[in-house]
N, C-alpha and C. Protein backbone atom coordinates (compact mmCIF):
# COMPACT_ATOMS: atom_id res chain seq x y z
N UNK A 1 42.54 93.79 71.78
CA UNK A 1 42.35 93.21 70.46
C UNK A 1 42.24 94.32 69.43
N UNK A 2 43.38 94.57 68.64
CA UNK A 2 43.12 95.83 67.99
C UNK A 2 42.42 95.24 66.50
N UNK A 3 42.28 95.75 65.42
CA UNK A 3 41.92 95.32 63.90
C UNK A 3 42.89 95.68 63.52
N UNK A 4 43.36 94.89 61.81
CA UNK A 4 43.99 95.32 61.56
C UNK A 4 43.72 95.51 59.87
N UNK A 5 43.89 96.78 59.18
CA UNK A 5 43.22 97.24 57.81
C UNK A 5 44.23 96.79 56.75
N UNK A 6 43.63 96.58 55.75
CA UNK A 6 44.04 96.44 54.71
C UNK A 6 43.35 96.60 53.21
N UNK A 7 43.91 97.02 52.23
CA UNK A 7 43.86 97.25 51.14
C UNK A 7 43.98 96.13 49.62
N UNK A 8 42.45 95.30 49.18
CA UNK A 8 43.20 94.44 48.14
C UNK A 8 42.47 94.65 46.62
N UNK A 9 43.36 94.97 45.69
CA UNK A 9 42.60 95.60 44.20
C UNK A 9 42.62 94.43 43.28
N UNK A 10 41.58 94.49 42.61
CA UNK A 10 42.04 93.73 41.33
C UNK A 10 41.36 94.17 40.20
N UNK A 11 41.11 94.28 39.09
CA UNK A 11 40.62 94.78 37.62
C UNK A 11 39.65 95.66 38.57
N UNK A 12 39.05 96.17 38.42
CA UNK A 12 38.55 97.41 38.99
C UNK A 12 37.46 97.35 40.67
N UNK A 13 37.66 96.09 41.13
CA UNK A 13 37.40 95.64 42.39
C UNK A 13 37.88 96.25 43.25
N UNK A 14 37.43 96.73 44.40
CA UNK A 14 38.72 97.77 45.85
C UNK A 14 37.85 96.71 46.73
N UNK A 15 38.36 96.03 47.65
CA UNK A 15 38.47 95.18 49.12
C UNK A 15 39.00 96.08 50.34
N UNK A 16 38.14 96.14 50.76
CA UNK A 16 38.84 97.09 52.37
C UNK A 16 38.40 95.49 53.28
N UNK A 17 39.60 95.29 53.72
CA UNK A 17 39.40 94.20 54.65
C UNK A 17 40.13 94.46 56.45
N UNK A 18 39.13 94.00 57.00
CA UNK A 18 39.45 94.20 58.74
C UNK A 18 39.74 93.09 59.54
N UNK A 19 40.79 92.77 60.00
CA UNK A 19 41.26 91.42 60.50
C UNK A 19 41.33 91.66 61.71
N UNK A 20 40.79 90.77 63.01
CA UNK A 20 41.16 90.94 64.26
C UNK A 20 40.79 89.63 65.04
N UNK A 21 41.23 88.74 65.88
CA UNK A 21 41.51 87.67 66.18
C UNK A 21 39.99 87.35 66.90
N UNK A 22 39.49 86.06 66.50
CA UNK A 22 38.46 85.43 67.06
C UNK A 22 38.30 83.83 66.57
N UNK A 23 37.08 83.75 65.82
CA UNK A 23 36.89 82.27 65.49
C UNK A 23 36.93 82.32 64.73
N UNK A 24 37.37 82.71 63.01
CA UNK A 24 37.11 82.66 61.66
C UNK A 24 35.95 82.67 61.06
N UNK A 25 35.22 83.55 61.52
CA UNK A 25 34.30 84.03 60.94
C UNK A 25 34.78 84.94 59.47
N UNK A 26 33.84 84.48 58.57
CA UNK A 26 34.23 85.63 57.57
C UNK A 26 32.89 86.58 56.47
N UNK A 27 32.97 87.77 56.51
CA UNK A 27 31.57 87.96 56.41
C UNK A 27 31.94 89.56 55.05
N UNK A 28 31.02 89.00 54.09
CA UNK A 28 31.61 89.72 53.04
C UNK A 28 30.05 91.16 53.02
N UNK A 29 30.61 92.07 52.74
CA UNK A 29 29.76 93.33 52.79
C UNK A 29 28.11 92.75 53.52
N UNK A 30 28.62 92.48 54.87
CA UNK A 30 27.96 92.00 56.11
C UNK A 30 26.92 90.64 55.81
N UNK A 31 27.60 90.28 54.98
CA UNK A 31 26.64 89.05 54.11
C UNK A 31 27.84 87.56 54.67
N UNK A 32 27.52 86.19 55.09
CA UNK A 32 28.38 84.92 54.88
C UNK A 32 29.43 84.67 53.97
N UNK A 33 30.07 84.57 54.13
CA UNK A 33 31.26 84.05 52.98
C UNK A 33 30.16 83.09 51.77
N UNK A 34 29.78 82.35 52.66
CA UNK A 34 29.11 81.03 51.80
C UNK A 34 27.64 81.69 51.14
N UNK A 35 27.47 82.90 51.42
CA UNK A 35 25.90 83.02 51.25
C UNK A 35 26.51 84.15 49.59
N UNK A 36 27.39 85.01 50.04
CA UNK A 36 28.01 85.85 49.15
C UNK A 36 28.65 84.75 47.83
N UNK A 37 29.85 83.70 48.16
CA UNK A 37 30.57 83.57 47.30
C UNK A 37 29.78 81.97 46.99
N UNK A 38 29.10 81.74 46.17
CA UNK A 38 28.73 80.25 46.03
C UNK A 38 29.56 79.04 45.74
N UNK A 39 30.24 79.41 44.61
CA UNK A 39 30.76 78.56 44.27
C UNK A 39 32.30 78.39 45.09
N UNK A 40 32.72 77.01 45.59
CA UNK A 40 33.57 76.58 46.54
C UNK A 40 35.12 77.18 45.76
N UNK A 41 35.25 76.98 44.79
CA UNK A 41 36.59 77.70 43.73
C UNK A 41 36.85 79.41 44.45
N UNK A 42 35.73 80.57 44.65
CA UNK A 42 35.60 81.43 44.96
C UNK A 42 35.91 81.37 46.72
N UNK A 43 35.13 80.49 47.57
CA UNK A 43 35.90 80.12 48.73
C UNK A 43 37.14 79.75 49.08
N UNK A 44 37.38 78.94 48.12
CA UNK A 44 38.84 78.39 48.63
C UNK A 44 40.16 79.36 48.00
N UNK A 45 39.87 80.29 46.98
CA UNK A 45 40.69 81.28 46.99
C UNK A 45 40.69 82.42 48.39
N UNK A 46 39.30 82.65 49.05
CA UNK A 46 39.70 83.66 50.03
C UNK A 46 39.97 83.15 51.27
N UNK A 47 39.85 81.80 51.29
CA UNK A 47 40.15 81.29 52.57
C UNK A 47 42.27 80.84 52.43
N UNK A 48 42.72 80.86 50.94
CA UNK A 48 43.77 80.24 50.12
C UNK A 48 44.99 81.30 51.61
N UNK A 49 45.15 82.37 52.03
CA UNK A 49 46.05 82.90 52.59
C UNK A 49 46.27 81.90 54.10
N UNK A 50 44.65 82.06 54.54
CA UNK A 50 44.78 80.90 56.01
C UNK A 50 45.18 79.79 55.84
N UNK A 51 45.00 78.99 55.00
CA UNK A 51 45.43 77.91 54.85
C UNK A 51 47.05 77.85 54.43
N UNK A 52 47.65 78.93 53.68
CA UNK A 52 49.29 78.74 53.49
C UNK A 52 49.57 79.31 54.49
N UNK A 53 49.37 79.77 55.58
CA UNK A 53 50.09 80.33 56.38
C UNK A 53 49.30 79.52 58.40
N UNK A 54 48.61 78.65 58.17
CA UNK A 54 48.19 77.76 59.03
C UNK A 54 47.80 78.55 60.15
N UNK A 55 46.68 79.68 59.42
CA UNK A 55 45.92 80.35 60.67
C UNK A 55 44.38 80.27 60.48
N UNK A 56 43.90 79.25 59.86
CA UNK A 56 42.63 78.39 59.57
C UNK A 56 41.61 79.26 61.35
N UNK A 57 40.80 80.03 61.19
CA UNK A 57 40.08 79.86 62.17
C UNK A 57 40.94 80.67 63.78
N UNK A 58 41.65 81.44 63.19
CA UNK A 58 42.32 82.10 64.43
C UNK A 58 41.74 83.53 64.26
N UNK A 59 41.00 83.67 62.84
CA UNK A 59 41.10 85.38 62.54
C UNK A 59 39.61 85.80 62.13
N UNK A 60 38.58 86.77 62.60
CA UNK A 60 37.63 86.98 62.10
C UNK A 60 37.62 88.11 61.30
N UNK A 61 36.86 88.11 59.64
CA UNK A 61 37.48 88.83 58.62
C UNK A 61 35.79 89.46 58.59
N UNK A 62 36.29 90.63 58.35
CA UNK A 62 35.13 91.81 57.98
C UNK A 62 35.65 92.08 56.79
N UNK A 63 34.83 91.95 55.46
CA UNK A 63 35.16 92.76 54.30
C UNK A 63 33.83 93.62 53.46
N UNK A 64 34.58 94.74 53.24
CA UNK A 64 33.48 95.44 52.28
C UNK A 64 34.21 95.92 50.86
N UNK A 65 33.44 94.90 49.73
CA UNK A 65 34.01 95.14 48.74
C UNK A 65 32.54 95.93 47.70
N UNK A 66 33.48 96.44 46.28
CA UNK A 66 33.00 97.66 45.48
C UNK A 66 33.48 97.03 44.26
N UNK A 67 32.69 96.88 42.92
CA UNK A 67 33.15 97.20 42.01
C UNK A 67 33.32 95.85 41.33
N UNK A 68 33.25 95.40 39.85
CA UNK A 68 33.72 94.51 39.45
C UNK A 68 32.77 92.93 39.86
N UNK A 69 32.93 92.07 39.00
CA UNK A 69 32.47 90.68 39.01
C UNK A 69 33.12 89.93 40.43
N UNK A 70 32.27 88.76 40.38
CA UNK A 70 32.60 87.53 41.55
C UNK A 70 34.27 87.29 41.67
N UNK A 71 34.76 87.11 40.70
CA UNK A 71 36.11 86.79 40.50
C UNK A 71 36.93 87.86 41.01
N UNK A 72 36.95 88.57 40.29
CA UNK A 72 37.98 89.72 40.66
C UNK A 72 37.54 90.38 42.48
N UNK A 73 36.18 90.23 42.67
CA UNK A 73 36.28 90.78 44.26
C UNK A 73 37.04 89.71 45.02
N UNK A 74 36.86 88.22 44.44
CA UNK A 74 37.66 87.56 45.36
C UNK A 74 38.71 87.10 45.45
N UNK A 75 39.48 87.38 44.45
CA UNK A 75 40.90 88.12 44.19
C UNK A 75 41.15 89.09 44.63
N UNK A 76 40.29 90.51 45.01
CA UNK A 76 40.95 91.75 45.53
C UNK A 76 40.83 91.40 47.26
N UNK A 77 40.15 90.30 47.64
CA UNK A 77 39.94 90.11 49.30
C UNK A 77 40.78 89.06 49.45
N UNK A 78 41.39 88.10 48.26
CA UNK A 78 42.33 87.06 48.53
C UNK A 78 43.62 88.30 49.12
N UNK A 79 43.96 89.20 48.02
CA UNK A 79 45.02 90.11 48.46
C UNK A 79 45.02 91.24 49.66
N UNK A 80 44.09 91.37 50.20
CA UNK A 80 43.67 92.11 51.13
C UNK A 80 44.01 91.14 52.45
N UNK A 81 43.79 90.44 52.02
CA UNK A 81 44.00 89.58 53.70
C UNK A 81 45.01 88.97 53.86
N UNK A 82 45.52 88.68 52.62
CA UNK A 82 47.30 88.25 52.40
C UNK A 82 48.13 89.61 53.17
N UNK A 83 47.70 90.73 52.62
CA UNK A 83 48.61 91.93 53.47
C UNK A 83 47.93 92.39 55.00
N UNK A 84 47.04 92.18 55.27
CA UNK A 84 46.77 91.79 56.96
C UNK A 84 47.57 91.08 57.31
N UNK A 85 47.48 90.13 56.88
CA UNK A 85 47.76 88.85 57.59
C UNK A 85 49.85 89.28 57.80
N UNK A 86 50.54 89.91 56.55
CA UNK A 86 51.92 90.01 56.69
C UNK A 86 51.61 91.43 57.50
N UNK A 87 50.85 91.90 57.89
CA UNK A 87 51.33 93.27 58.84
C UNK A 87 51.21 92.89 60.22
N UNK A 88 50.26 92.15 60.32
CA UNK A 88 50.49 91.32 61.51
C UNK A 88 51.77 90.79 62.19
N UNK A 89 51.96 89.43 60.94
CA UNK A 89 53.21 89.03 61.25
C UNK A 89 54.07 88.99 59.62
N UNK A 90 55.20 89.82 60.49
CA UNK A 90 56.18 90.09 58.77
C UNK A 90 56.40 88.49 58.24
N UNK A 91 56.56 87.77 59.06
CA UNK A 91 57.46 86.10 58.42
C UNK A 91 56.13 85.23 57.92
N UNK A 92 55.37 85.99 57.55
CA UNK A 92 54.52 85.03 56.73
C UNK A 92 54.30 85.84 55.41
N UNK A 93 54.90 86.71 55.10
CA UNK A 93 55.44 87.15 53.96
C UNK A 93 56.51 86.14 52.75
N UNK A 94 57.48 85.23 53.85
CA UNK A 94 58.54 84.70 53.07
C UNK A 94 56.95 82.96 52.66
N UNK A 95 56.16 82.79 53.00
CA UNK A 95 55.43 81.77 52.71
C UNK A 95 54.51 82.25 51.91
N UNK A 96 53.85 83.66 51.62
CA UNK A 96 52.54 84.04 50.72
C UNK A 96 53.05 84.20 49.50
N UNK A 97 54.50 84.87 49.71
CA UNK A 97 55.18 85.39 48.36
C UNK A 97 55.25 84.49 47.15
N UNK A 98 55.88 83.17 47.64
CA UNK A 98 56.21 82.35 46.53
C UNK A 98 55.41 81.71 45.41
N UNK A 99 53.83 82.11 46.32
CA UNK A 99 52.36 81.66 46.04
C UNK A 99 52.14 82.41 45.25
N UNK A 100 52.69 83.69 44.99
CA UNK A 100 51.96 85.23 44.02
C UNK A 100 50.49 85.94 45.10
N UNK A 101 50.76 85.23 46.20
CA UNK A 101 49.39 86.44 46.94
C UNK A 101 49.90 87.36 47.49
N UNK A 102 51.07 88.11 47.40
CA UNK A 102 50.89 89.59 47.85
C UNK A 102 51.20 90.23 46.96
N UNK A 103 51.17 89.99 45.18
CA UNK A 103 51.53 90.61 43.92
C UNK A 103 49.90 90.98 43.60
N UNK A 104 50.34 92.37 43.62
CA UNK A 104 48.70 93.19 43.05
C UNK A 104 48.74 92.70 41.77
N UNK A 105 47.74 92.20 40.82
CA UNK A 105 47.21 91.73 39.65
C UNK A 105 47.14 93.15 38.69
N UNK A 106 48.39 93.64 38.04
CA UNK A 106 48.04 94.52 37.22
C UNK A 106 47.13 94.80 35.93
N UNK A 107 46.69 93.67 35.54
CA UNK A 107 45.60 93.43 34.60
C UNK A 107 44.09 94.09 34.57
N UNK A 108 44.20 95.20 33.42
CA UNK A 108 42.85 95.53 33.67
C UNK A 108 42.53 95.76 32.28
N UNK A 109 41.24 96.12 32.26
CA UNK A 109 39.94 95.97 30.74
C UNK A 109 40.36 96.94 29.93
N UNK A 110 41.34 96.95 28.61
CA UNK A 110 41.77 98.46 28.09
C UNK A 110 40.26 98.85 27.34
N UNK A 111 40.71 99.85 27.11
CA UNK A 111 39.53 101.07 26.76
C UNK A 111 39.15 101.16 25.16
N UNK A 112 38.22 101.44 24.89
CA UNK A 112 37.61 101.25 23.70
C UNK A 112 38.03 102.47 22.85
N UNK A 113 38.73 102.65 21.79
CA UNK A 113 39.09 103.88 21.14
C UNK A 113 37.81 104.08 20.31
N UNK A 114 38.13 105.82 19.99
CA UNK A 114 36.97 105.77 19.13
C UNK A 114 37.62 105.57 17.45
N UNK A 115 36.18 105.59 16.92
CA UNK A 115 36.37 104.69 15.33
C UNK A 115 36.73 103.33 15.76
N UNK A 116 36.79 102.93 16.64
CA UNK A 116 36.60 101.29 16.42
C UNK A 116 35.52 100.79 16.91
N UNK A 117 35.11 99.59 16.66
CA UNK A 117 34.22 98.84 17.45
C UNK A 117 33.80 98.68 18.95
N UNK A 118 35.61 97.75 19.12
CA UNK A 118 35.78 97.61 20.29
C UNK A 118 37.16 98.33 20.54
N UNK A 119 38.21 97.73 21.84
CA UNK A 119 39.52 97.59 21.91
C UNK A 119 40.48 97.68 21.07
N UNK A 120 40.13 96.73 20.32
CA UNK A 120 41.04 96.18 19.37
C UNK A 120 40.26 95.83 17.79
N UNK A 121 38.86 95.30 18.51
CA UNK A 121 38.26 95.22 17.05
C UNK A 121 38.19 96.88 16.34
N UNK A 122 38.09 96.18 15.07
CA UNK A 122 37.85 97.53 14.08
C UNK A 122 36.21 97.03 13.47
N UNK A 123 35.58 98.41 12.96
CA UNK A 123 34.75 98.14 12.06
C UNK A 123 34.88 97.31 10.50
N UNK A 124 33.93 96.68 9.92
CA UNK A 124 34.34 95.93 8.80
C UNK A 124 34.79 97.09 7.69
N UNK A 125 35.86 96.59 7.37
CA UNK A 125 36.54 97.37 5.67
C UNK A 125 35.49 96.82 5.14
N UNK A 126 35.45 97.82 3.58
CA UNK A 126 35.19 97.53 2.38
C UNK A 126 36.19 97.90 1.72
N UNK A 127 36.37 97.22 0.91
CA UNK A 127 37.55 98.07 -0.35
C UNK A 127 36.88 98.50 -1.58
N UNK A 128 36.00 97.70 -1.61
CA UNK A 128 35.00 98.83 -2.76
C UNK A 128 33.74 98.78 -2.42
């Protein structure tokens, strides 16, 4: 039974995820899926790869994630286990793809220049 590693990013989130065949257990920085991610929206995205590819409970997932809000870690472990899961087996690549789960989420928080406020905001003008 070997593991098998993978890599999933999103806005500044890193997912190192470890896949290797048992009962579907899934256990996030050694914490429950359910105890870590509360809300069921946040579950059913990281469970979203087993279910398109009908391996519900064949795979026990070790993840240790870093960085970033609820959302985006479970977006960077949705993609992390989407590319386990295709290194495993390549032909469940032609079923994740069409879904957008093996497209890294290039979206991230741009940076605050200086003299402005924010991003994009500016400080208030006066004109006189």
């Amino acid at each position: 039974m070997s593991t098998t590693h993978a890599i999933g990013r999103r806005k500044t989130s890193i997912a190192r995820v470890y896949l290797k065949e048992g009962k579907g257990t899934v256990s996030v920085n050694n914490r429950d899926l359910n105890n870590y991610f509360a809300t069921s929206m946040l579950q059913y995205k990281i469970n979203q790869p087993f279910a398109l590819t009908e391996t519900t409970g064949k795979y026990d997932v070790k993840v240790t994630v870093i960085g970033g809000g609820v959302t985006g870690q479970a977006e960077a472990i949705r993609l992390g286990i989407s590319r386990a899961l295709v290194e495993i087996n390549p032909d469940f690549r032609a079923t994740l793809k069409p879904d957008g789960l093996m497209t890294r989420d290039p979206r991230m928080v741009e940076r605050k220049k200086f003299g402005q406020k924010k991003a994009r905001k500016k400080f208030q003008f006066s004109k006189r």
